[in-house]
Protein backbone atom coordinates (compact mmCIF):
# COMPACT_ATOMS: atom_id res chain seq x y z
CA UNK A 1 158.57 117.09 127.93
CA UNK A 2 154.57 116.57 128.54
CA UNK A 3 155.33 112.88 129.63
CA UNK A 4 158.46 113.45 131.10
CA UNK A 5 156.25 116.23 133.42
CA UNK A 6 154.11 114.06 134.46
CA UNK A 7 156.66 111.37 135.34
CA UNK A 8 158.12 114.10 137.63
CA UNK A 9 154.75 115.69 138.77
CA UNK A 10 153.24 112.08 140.32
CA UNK A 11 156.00 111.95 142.84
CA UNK A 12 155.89 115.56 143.32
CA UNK A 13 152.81 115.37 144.25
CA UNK A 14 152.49 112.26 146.07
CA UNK A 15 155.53 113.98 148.47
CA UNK A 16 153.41 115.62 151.16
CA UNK A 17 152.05 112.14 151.93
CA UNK A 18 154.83 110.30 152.44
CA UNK A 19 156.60 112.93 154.62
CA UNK A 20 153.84 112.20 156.61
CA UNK A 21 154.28 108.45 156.31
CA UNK A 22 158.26 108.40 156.19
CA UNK A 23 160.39 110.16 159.77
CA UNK A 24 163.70 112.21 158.17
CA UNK A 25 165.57 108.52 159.54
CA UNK A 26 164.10 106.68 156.68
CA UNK A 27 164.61 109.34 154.13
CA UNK A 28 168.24 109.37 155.72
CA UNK A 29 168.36 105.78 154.43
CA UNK A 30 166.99 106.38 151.39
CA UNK A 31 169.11 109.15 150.80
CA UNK A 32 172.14 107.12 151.54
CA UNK A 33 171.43 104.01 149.47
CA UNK A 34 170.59 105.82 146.38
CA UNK A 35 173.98 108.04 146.51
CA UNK A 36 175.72 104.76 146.56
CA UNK A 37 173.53 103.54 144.11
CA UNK A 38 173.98 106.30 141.82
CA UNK A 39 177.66 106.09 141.85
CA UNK A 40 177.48 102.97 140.78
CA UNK A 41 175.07 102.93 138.11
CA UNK A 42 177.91 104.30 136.36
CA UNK A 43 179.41 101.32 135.47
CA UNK A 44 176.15 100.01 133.94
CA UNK A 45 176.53 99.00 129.68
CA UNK A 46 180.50 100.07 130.23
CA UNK A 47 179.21 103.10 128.99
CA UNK A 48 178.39 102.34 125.75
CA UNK A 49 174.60 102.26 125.52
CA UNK A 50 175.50 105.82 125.25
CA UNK A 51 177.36 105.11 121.63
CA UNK A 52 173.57 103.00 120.39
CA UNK A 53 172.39 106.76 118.97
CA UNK A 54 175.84 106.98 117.05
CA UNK A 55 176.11 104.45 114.30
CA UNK A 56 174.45 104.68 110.78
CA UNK A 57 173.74 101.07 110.36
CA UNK A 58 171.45 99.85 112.46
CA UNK A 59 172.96 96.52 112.51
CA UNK A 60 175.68 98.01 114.25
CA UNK A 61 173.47 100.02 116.67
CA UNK A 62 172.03 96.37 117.42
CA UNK A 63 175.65 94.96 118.33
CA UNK A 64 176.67 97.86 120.33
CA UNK A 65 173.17 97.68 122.27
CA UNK A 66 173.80 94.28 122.79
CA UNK A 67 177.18 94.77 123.96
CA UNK A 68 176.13 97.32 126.57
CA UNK A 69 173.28 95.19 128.18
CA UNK A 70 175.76 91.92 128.66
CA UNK A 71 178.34 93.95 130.18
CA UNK A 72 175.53 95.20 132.78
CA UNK A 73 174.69 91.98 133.46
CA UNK A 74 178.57 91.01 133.89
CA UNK A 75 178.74 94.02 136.22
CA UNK A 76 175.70 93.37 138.48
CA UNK A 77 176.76 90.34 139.50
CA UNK A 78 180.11 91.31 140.26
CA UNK A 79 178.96 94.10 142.74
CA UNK A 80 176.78 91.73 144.45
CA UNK A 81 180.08 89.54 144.99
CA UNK A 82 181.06 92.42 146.65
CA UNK A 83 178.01 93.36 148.34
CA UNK A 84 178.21 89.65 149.60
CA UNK A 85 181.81 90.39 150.89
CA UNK A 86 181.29 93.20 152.69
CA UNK A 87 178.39 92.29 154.32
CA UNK A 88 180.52 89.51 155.76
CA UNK A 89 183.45 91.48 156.79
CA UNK A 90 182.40 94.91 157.29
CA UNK A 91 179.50 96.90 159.32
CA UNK A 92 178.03 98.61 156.77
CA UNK A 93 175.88 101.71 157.34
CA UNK A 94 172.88 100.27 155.21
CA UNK A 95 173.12 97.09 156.88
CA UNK A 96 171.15 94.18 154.91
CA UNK A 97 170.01 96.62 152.01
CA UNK A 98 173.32 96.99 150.24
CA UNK A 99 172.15 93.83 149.08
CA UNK A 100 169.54 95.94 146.93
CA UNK A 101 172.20 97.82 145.71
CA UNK A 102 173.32 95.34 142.72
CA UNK A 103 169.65 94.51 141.85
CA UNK A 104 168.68 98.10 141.41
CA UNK A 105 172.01 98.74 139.14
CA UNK A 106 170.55 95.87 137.37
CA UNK A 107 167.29 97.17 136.42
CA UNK A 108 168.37 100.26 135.90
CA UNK A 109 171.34 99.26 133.20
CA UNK A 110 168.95 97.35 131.51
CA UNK A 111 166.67 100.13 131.04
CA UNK A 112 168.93 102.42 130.27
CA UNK A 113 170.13 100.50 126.99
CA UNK A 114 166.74 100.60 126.19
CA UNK A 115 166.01 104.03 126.90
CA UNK A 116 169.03 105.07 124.42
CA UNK A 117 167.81 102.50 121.91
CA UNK A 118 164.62 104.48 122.26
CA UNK A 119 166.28 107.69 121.97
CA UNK A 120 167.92 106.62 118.87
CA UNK A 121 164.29 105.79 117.10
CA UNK A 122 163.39 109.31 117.92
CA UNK A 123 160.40 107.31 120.01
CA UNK A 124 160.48 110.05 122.39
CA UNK A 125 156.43 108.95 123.51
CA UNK A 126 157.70 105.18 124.63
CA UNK A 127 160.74 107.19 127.17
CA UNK A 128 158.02 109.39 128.31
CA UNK A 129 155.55 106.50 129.06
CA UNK A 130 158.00 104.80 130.60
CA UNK A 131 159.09 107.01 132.94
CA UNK A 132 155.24 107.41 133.74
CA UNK A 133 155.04 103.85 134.42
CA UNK A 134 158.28 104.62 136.87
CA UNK A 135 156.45 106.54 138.76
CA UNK A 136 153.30 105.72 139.34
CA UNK A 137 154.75 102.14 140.69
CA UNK A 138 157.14 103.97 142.68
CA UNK A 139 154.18 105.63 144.23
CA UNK A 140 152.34 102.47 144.65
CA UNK A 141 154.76 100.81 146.02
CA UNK A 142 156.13 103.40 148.69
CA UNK A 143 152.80 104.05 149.66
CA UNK A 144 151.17 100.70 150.31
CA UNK A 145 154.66 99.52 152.33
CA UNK A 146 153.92 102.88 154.16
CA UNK A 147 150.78 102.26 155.21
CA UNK A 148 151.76 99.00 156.22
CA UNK A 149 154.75 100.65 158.14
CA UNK A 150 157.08 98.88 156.19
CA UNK A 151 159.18 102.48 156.16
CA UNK A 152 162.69 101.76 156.65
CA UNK A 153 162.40 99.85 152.87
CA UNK A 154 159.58 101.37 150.98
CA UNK A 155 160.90 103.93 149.48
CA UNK A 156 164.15 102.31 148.56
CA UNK A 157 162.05 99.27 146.77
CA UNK A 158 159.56 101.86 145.51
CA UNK A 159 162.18 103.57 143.40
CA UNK A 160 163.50 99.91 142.78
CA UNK A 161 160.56 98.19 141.37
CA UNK A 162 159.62 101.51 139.71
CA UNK A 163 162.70 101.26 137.63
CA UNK A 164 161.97 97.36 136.90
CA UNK A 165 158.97 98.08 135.28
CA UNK A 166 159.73 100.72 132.98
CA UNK A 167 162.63 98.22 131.71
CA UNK A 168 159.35 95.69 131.50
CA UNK A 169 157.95 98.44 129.20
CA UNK A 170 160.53 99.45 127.04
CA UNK A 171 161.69 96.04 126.18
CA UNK A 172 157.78 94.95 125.63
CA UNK A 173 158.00 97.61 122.87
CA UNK A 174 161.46 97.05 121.52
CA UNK A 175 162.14 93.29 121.74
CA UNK A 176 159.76 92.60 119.18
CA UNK A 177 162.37 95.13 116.59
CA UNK A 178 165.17 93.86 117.89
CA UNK A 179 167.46 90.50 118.48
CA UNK A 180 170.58 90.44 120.46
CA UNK A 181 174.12 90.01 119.08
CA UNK A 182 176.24 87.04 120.16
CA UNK A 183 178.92 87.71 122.31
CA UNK A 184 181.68 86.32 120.34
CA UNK A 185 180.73 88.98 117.31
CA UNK A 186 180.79 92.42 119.70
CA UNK A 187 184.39 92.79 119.32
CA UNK A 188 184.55 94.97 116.38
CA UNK A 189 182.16 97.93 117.97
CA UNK A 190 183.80 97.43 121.21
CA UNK A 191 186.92 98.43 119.60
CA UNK A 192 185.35 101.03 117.35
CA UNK A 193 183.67 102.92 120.30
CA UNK A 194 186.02 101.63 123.17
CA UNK A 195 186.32 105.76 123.74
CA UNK A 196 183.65 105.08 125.84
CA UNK A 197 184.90 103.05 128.58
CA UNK A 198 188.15 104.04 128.34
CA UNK A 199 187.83 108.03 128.73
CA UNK A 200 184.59 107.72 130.28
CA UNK A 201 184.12 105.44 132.70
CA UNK A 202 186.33 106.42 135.51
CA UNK A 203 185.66 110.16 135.08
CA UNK A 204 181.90 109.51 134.93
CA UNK A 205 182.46 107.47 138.54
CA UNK A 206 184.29 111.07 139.58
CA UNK A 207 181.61 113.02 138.67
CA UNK A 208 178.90 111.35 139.98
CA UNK A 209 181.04 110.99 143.23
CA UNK A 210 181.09 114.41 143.19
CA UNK A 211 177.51 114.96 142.92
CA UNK A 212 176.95 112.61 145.48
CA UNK A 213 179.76 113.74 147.77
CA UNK A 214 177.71 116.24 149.42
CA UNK A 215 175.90 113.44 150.99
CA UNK A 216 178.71 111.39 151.49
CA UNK A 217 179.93 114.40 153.62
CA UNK A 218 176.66 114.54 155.42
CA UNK A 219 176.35 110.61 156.11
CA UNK A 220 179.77 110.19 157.76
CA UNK A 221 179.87 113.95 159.83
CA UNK A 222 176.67 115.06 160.66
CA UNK A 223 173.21 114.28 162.48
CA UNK A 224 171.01 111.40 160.79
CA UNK A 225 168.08 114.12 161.13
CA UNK A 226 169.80 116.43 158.48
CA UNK A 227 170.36 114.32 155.96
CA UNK A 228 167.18 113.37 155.79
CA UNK A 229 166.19 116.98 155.93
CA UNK A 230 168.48 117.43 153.17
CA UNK A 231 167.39 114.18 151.48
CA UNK A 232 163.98 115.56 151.05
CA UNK A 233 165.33 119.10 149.56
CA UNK A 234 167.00 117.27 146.95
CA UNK A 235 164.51 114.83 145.85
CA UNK A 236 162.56 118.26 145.66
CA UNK A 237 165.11 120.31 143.40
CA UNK A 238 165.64 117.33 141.46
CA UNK A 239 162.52 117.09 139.80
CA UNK A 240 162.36 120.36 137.99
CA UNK A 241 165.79 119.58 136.88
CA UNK A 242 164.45 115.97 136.23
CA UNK A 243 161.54 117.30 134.52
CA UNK A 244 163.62 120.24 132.10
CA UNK A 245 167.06 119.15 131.93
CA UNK A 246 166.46 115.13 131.68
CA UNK A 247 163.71 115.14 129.10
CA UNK A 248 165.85 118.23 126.68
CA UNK A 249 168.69 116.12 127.27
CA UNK A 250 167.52 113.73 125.23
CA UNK A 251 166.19 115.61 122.32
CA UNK A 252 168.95 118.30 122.65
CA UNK A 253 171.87 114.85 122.11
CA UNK A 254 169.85 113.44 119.47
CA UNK A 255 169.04 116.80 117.80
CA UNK A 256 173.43 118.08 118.19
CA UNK A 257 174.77 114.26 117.19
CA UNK A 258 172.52 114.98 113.73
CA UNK A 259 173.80 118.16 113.27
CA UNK A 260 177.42 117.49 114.08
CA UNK A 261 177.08 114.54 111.58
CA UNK A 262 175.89 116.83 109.18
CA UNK A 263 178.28 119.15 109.30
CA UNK A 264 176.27 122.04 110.31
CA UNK A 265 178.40 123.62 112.73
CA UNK A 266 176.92 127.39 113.06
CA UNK A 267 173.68 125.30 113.24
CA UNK A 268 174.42 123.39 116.22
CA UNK A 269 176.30 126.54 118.04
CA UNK A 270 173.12 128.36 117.50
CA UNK A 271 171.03 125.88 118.66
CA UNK A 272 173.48 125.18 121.98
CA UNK A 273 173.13 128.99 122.88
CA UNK A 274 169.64 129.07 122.35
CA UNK A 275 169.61 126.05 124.52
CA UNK A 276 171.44 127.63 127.30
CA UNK A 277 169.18 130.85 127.49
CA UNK A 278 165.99 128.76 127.43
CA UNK A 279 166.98 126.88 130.26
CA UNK A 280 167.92 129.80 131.89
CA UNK A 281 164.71 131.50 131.45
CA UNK A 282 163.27 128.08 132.78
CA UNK A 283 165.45 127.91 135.41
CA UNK A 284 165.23 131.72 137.24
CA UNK A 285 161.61 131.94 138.09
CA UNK A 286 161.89 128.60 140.33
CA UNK A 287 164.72 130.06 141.22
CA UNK A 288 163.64 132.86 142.80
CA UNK A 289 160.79 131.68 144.51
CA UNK A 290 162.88 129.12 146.20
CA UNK A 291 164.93 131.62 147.48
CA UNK A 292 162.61 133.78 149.36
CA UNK A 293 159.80 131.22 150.19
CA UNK A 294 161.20 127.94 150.53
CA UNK A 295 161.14 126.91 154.14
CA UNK A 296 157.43 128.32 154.17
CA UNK A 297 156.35 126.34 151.27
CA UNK A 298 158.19 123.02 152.78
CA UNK A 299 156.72 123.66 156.05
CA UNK A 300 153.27 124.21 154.36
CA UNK A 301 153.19 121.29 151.80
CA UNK A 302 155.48 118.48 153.72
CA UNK A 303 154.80 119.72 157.59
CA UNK A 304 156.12 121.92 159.81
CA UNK A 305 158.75 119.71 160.90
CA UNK A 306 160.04 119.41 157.02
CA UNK A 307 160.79 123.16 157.53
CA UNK A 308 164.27 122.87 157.92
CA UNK A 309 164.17 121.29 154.23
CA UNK A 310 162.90 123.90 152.92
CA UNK A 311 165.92 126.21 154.65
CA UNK A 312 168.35 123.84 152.77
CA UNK A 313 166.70 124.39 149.64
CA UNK A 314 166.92 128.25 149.66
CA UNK A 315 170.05 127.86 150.42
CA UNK A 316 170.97 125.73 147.35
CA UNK A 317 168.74 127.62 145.13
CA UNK A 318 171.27 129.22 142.95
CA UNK A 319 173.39 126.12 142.47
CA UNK A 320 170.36 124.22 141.96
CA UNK A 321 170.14 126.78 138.20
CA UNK A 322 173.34 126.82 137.31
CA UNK A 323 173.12 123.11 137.34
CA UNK A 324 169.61 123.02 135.58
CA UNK A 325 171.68 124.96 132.92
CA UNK A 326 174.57 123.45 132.29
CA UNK A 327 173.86 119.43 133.13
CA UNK A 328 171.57 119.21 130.06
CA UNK A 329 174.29 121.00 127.76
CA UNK A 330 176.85 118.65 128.62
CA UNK A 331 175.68 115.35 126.07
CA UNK A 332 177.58 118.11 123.84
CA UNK A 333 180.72 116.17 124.81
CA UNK A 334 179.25 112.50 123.98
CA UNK A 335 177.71 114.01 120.37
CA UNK A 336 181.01 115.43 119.05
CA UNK A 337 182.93 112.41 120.37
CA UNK A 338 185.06 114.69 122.46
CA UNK A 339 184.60 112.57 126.08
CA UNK A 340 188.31 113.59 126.89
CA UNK A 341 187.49 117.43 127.39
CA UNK A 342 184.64 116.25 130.00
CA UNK A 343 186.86 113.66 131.74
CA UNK A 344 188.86 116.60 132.13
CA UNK A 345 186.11 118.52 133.90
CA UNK A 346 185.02 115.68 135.94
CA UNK A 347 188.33 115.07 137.17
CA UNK A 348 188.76 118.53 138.62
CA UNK A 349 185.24 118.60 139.91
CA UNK A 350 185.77 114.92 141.59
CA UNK A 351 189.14 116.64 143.63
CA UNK A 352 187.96 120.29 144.10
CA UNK A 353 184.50 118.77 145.59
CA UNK A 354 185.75 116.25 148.21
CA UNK A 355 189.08 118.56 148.91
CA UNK A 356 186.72 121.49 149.37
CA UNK A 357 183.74 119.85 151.71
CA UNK A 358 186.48 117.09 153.22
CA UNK A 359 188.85 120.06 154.48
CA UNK A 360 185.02 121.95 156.07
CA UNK A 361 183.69 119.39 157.43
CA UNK A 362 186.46 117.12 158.98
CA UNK A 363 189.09 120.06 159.40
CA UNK A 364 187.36 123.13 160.49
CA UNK A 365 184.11 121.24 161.78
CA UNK A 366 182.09 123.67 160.64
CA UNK A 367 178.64 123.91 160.73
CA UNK A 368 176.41 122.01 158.38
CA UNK A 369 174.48 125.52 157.11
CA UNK A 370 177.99 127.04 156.10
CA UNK A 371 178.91 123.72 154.57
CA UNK A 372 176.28 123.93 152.30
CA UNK A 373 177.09 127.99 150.97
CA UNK A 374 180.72 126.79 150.64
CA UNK A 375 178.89 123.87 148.28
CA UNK A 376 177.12 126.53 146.20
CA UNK A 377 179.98 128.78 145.51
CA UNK A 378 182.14 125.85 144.60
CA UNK A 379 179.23 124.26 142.25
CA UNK A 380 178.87 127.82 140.76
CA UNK A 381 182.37 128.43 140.06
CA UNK A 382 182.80 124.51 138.47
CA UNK A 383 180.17 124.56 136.86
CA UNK A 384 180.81 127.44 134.73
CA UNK A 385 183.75 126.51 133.91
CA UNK A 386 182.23 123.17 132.46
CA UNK A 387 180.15 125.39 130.13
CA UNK A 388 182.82 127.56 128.98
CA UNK A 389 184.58 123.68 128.23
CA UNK A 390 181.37 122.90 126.15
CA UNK A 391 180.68 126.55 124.34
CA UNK A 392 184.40 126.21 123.39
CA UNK A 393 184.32 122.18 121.79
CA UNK A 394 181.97 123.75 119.63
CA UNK A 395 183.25 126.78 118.49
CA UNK A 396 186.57 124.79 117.63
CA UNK A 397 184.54 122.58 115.17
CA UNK A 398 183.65 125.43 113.24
């Protein structure tokens, strides 16, 4: 969590800077490229670089590693096809950087793999360096092309490049352990964990739509100026959720997937709830101060024309915990093989989201502060019914 802290804190800090450096038109664009992006990242290893922490033999961890990094490779390609397409036929809203979009899914597959290879050897320290690395080039990076006024890119190839070398990193360490499976011999785990893809691949693409939709909404029916207002609040809220809920999610999957293995049922039901009210207690100080002084501490740290960030962001306070809660909890799913009950989820989440915020914005038109209250009750109201879905796998095991 120390390293993983850090990794959060550099950006963090680094933000008043390039608020300064960056108008809300370029974090508009950044905004919108990386909700694309982030949809389709989902599609990266077919899913199964998730599966690597799974097996017993490590030959077999090896082959479905293997599997998941060709298939990424198969899969980046293809998008730039249809990056290349569209670019031809259609006038896309990102213009000439949807080209960027299949390089960064790239990079990012690739290091994913690695990440859950790393996960697997319980080398927590070589994740948490990574992600160091991540973002001290992405600092670099957005602030030299900022400084040279290359804005309208620099944060979309500082998050890109940042992500290239903590693959560099990772595979530095682990290529040396490790030698990749020939295609011809991955059928056998493709089969074996072919749960994966199959249950979670499309709901995965739902749920991240979902998470993403918000902006979606924003991108196609209100002013440029907001969403980049709102692009900064959420690259704010996300790195307390970054920093808690991404680095526990990887010792909490590792830590459940041993217990489930084991047996230990009570064990891993204890640990879940004592999970849940640690990030909770986490989760309700930042909270709180969000709430009450969040457009003054945006307007202080960013600028006083960042205020209106800062008004999103006490507005999304609440859903912002519930979400620091629950999203960590939810590798539950992936550790007791039961990826069906969370396609479930995902699925209702995917249609209650863009039913709820397509019917606001495009129907009744209304305004973009009531859009986003609508967007917390309906995040509070899913997303507790996701953890009743993951309290309750568990309690059926035992």
């Amino acid at each position: 969590m120390i390293g993983t802290g850090l990794a959060q804190v550099l950006p963090f800090a680094i933000s008043p800077l390039l608020t300064r450096l960056y108008s809300e038109q370029d974090f508009a664009l950044f905004t919108s490229f990386f909700a694309l992006a982030s949809i389709l990242v989902v599609g990266v290893g077919g899913r199964y670089q998730l599966a690597i922490v799974l097996p017993e033999k490590k030959a077999e961890a090896v082959k479905v590693f293997s599997l998941s990094i060709y298939i990424t490779v198969a899969y980046s390609i293809f998008l730039f096809l249809i990056a290349f397409l569209t670019g031809i036929f259609l006038n896309h809203y990102l213009g000439n950087y949807i080209y960027l979009v299949p390089l960064y899914v790239l990079f990012f597959g690739i290091w994913s793999s690695f990440s859950y290879l790393s996960v697997r050897r319980k080398t927590f320290f070589h994740n948490a360096s990574a992600k160091v690395l991540q973002s001290v080039v992405y600092i670099i990076v957005c602030v030299t092309l900022g400084l040279m006024k290359f804005t309208s890119i620099g944060l979309i190839l500082g998050r890109t490049f940042g992500t290239l070398s903590s693959w560099f990193y990772l595979q530095r360490i682990s290529i040396k352990k490790i030698r990749f499976t020939k295609i011809e011999n991955l059928k056998e785990v493709g089969l074996k964990y072919i749960d994966y893809p199959k249950y979670g691949l499309i709901p995965a693409f739902l749920d991240i739509a979902s998470v993403q939709g918000i902006v979606l909404i924003l991108a196609q029916f209100y002013l440029t100026t907001d969403l980049g207002y709102f692009g900064l609040t959420t690259l704010v809220l996300s790195a307390p959720i970054a920093l808690v809920g991404g680095s526990f999610k990887d010792v909490f999957y590792q830590k459940m997937t041993s217990l489930v293995s084991s047996k230990a049922y009570i064990d891993a039901k204890r640990f879940f709830i004592k999970s849940a009210l640690g990030l909770l207690g986490l989760g309700i100080p930042i909270c709180l101060i969000i709430y009450f002084f969040g457009p003054d501490i945006f307007k202080f740290v960013f600028g006083e024309r960042w205020e209106r960030s800062g008004y999103f962001a006490s507005l999304l306070s609440v859903s912002f915990l519930i979400q620091l809660v629950v999203s960590p909890l939810s590798s539950i799913f992936n550790a007791t093989n039961k990826v069906r009950i969370s396609s479930f989820w995902q699925t209702l989440y995917f249609i209650s989201t863009f039913s709820t915020l397509g019917i606001c914005s495009y129907v009744l038109k209304i305004g973009i502060e009531d859009l986003l209250i609508v967007y917390v009750i309906h995040e509070v109201v899913l997303y507790s019914v996701y953890f009743i879905l993951q309290y309750w796998t568990l309690k059926r095991l035992s």
